[in-house]
C-alpha atoms as a PDB file:
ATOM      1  CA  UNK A   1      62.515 -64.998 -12.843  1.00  0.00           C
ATOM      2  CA  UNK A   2      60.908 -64.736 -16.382  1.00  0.00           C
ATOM      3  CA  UNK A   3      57.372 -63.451 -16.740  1.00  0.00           C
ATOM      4  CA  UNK A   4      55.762 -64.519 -19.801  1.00  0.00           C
ATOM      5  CA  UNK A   5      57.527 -65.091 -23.422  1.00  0.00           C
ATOM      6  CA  UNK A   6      58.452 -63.895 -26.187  1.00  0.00           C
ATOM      7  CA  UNK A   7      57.720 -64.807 -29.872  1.00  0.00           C
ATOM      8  CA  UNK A   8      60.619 -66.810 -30.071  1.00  0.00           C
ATOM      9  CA  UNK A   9      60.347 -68.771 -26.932  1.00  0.00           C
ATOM     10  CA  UNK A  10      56.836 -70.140 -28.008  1.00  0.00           C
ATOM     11  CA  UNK A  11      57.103 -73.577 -29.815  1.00  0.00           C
ATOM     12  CA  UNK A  12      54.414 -75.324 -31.386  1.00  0.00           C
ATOM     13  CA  UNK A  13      53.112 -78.668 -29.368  1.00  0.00           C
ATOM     14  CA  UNK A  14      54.888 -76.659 -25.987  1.00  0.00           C
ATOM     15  CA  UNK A  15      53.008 -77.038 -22.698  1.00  0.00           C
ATOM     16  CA  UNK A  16      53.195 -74.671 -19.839  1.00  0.00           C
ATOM     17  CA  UNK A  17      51.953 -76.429 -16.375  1.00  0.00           C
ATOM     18  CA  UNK A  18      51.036 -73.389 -14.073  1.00  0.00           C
ATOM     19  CA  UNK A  19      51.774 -73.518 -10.778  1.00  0.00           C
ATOM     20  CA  UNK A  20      50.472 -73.273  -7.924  1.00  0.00           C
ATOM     21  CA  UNK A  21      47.079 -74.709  -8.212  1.00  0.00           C
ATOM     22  CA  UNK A  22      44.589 -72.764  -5.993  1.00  0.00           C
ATOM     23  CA  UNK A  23      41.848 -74.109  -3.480  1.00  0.00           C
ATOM     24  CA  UNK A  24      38.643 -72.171  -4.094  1.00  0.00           C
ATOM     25  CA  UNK A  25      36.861 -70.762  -1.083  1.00  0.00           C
ATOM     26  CA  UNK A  26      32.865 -70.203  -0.682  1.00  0.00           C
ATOM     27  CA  UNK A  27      34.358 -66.502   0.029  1.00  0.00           C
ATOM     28  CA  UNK A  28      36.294 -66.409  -3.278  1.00  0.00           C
ATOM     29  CA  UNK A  29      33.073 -67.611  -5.639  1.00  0.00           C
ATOM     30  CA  UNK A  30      30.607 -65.564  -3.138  1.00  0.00           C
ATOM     31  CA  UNK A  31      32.894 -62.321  -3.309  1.00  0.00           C
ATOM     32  CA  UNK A  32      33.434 -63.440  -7.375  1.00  0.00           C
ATOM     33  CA  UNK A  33      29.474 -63.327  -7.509  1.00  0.00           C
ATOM     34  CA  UNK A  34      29.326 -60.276  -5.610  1.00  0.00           C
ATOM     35  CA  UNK A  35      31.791 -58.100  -7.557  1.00  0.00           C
ATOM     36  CA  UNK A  36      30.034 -59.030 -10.623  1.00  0.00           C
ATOM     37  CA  UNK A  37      26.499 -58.921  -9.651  1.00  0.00           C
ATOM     38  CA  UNK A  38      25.640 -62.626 -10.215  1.00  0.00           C
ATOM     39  CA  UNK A  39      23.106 -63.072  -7.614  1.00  0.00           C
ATOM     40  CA  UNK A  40      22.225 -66.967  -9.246  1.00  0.00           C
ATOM     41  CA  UNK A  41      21.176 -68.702  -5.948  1.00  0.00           C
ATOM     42  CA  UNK A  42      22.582 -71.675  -7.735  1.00  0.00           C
ATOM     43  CA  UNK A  43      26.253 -69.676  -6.496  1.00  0.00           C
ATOM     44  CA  UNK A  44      24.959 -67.783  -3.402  1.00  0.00           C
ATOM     45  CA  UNK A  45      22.080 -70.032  -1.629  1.00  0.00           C
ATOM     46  CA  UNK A  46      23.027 -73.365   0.075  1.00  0.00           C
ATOM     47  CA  UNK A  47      19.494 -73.965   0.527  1.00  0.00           C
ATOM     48  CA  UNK A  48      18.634 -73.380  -2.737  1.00  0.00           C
ATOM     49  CA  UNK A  49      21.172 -75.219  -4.254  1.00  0.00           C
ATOM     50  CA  UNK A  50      20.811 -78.774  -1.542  1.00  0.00           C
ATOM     51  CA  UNK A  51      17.134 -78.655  -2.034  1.00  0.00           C
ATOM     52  CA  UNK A  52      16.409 -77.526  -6.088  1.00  0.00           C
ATOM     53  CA  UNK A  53      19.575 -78.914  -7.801  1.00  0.00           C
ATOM     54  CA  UNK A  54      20.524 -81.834  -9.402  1.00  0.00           C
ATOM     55  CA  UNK A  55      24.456 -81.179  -8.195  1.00  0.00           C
ATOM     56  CA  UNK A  56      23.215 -80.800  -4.078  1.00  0.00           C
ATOM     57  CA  UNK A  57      25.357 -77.609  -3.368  1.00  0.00           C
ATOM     58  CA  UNK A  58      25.876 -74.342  -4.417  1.00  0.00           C
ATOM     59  CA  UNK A  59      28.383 -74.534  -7.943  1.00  0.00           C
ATOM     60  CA  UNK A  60      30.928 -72.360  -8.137  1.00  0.00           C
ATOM     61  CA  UNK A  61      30.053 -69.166 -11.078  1.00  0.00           C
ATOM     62  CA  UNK A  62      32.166 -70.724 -14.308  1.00  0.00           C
ATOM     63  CA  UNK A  63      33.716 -67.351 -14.900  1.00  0.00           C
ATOM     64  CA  UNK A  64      35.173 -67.561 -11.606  1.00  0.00           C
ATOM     65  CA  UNK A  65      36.918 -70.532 -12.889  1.00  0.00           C
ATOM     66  CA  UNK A  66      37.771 -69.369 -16.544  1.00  0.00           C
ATOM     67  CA  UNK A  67      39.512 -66.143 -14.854  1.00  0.00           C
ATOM     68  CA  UNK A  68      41.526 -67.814 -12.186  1.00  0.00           C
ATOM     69  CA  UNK A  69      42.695 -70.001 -15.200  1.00  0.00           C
ATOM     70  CA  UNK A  70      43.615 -66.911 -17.030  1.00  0.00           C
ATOM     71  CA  UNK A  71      45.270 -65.792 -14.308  1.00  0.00           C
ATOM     72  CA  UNK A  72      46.979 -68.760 -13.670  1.00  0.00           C
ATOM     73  CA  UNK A  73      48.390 -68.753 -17.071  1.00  0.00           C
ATOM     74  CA  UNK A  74      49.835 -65.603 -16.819  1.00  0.00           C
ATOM     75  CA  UNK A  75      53.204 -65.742 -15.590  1.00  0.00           C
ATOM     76  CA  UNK A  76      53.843 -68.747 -18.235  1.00  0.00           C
ATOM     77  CA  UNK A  77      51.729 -67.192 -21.469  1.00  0.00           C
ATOM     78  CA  UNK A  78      50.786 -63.730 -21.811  1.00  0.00           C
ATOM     79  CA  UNK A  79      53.141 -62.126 -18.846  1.00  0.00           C
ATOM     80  CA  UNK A  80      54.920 -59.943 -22.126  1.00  0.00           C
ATOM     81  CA  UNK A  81      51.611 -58.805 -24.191  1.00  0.00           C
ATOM     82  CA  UNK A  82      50.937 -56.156 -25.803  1.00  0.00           C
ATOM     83  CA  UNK A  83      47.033 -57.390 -26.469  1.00  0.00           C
ATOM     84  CA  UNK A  84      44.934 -60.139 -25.477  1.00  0.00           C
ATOM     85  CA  UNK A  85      43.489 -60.080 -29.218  1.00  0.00           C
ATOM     86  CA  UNK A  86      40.388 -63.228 -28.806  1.00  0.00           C
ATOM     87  CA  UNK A  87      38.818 -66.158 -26.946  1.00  0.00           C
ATOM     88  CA  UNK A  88      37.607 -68.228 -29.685  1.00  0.00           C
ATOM     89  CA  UNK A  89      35.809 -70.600 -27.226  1.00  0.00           C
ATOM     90  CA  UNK A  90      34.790 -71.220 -23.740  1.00  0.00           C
ATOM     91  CA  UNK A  91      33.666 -74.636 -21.986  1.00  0.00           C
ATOM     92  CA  UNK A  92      32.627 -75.289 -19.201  1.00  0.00           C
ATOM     93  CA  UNK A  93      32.837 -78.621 -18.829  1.00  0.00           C
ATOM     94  CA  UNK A  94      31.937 -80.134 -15.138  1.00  0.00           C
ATOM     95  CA  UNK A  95      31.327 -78.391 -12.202  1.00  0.00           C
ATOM     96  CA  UNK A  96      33.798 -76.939  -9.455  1.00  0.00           C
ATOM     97  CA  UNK A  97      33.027 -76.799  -5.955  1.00  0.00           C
ATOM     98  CA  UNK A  98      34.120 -74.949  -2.804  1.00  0.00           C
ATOM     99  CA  UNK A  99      36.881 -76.688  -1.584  1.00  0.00           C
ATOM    100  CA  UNK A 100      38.117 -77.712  -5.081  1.00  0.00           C
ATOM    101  CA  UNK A 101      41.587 -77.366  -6.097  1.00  0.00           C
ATOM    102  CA  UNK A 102      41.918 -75.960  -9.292  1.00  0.00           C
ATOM    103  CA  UNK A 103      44.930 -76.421 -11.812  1.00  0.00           C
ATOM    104  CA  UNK A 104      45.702 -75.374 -15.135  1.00  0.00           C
ATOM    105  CA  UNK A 105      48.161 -76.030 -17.896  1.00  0.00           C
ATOM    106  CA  UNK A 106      48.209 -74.269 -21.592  1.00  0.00           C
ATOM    107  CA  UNK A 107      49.586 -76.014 -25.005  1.00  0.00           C
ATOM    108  CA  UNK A 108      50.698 -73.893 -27.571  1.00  0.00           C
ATOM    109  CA  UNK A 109      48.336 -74.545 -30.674  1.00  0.00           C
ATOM    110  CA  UNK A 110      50.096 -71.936 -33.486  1.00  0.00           C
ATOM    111  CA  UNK A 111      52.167 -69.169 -34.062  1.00  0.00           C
ATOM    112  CA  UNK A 112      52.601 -66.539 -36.605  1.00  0.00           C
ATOM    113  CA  UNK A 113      54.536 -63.641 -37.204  1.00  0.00           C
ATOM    114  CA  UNK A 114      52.297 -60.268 -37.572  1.00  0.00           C
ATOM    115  CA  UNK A 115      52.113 -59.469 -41.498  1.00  0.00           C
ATOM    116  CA  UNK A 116      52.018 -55.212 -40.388  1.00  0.00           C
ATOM    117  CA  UNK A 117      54.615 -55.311 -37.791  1.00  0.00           C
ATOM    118  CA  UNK A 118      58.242 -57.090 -37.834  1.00  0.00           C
ATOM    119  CA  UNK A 119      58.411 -56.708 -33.712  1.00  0.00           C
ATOM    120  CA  UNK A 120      55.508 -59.361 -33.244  1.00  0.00           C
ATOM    121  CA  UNK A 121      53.017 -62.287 -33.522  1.00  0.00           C
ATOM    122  CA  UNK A 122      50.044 -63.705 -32.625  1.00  0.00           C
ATOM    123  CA  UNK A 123      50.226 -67.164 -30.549  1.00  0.00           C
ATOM    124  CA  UNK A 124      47.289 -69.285 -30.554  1.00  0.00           C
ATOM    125  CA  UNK A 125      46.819 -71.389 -27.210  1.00  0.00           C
ATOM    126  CA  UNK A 126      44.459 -73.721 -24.891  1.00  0.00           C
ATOM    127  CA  UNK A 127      44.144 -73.732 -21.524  1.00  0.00           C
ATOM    128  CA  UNK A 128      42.371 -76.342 -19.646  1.00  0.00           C
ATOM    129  CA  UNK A 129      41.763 -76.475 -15.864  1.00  0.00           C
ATOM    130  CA  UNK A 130      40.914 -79.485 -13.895  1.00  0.00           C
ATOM    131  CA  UNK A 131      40.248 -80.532 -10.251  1.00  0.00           C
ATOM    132  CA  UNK A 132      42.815 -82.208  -8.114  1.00  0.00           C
ATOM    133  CA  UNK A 133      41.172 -85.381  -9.217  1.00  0.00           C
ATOM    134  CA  UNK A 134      42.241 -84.917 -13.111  1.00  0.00           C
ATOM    135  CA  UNK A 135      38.711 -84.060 -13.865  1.00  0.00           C
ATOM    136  CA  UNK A 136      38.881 -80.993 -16.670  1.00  0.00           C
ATOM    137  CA  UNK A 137      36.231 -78.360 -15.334  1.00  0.00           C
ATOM    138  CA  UNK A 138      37.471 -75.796 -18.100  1.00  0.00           C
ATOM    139  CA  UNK A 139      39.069 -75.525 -20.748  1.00  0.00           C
ATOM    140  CA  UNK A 140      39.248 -72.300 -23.763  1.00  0.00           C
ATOM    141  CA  UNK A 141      41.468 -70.841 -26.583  1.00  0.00           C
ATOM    142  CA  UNK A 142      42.481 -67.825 -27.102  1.00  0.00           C
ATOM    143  CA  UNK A 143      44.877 -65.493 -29.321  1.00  0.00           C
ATOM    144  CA  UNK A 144      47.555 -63.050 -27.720  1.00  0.00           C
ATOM    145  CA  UNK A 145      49.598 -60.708 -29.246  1.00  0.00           C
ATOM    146  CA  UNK A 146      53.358 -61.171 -27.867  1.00  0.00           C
ATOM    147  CA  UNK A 147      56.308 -59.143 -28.444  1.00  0.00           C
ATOM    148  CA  UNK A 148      59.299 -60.315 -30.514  1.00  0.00           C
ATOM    149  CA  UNK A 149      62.990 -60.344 -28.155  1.00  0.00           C
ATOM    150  CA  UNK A 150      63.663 -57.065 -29.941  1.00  0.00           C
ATOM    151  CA  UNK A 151      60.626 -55.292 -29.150  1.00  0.00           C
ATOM    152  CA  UNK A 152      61.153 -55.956 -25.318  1.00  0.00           C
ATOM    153  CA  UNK A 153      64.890 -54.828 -25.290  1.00  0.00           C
ATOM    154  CA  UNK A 154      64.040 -51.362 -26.877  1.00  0.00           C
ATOM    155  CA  UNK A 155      61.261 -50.879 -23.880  1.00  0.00           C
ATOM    156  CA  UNK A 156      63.409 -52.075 -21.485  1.00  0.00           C
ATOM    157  CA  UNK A 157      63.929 -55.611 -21.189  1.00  0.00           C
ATOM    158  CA  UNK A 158      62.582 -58.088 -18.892  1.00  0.00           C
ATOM    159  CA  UNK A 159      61.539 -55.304 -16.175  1.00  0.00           C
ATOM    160  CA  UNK A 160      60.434 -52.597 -18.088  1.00  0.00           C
ATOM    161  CA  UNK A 161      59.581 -49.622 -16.071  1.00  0.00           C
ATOM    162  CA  UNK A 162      60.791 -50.751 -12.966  1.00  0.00           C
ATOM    163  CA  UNK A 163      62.745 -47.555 -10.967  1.00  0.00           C
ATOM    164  CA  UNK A 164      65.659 -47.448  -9.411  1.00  0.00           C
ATOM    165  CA  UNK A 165      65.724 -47.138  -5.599  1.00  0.00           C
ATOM    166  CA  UNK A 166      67.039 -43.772  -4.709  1.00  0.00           C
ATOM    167  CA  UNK A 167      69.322 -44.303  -1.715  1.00  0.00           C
END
């Protein structure tokens, strides 16, 4: 099975639908919070949230969303990178709550060939993520840095690294 793309395989106007979609959990957003030390009772306090908000729960923490969407895109965009080079922008665009299903899909905005070195490019792409309802939650760009076909053959090919199982 392929994991990520290179150079050659992107093509302008292409979109990638990533699959599967994942179900977010009050664990996932509360651990999310947790691991990065966003304490926002807006994310960790049901009371807080039903009582002081205009939404009437707790909202899951947007970078939750933006890095399961990232991670989402993975196996279809950036699976072959050498560098994650920029995210131009970030929106946040409606809120996601527990129990939300979250899925994402990325278009393929540009491409060019690196000017310094012959083995690469840059391709320029948007991901958006929506609920299982079609409404978009999320949506950024961002640039990655992706081998060319010849640059993953002389490092291996499509498993580089991988051993060999010493019977």
């Amino acid at each position: 099975m392929q994991f990520g793309r290179y150079f050659e395989e992107f093509e302008v106007g292409a979109v990638y639908k990533h699959w599967p979609g994942k179900t977010v959990t009050e664990y996932d957003d509360h651990l999310f919070c947790l691991i990065t030390m966003n304490h926002h009772p807006l994310h960790m306090d049901v009371h807080y949230a039903e009582e002081t908000t205009d939404f009437g729960k707790n909202v899951v923490v947007g970078n939750y969303v933006y890095s399961l969407l990232l991670g989402m895109s993975v196996a279809d965009v950036s699976g072959k990178a050498i560098a994650n080079l920029e995210v131009e922008s970030l929106k946040h665009t409606k809120p996601t709550f527990h129990g939300d299903t979250i899925y994402g899909e990325t278009r393929v905005l540009d491409k060019t060939e690196s000017k310094s070195k012959d083995d690469r490019g840059v391709v320029y792409v948007e991901t958006i993520g929506y609920k299982q309802d079609g409404t978009v939650v999320c949506t950024f760009r961002r640039k990655v840095m992706v081998p060319k076909r010849k640059y993953g053959e002389t490092r291996g090919g499509e498993q580089p690294g991988r051993p060999t199982p010493q019977v």
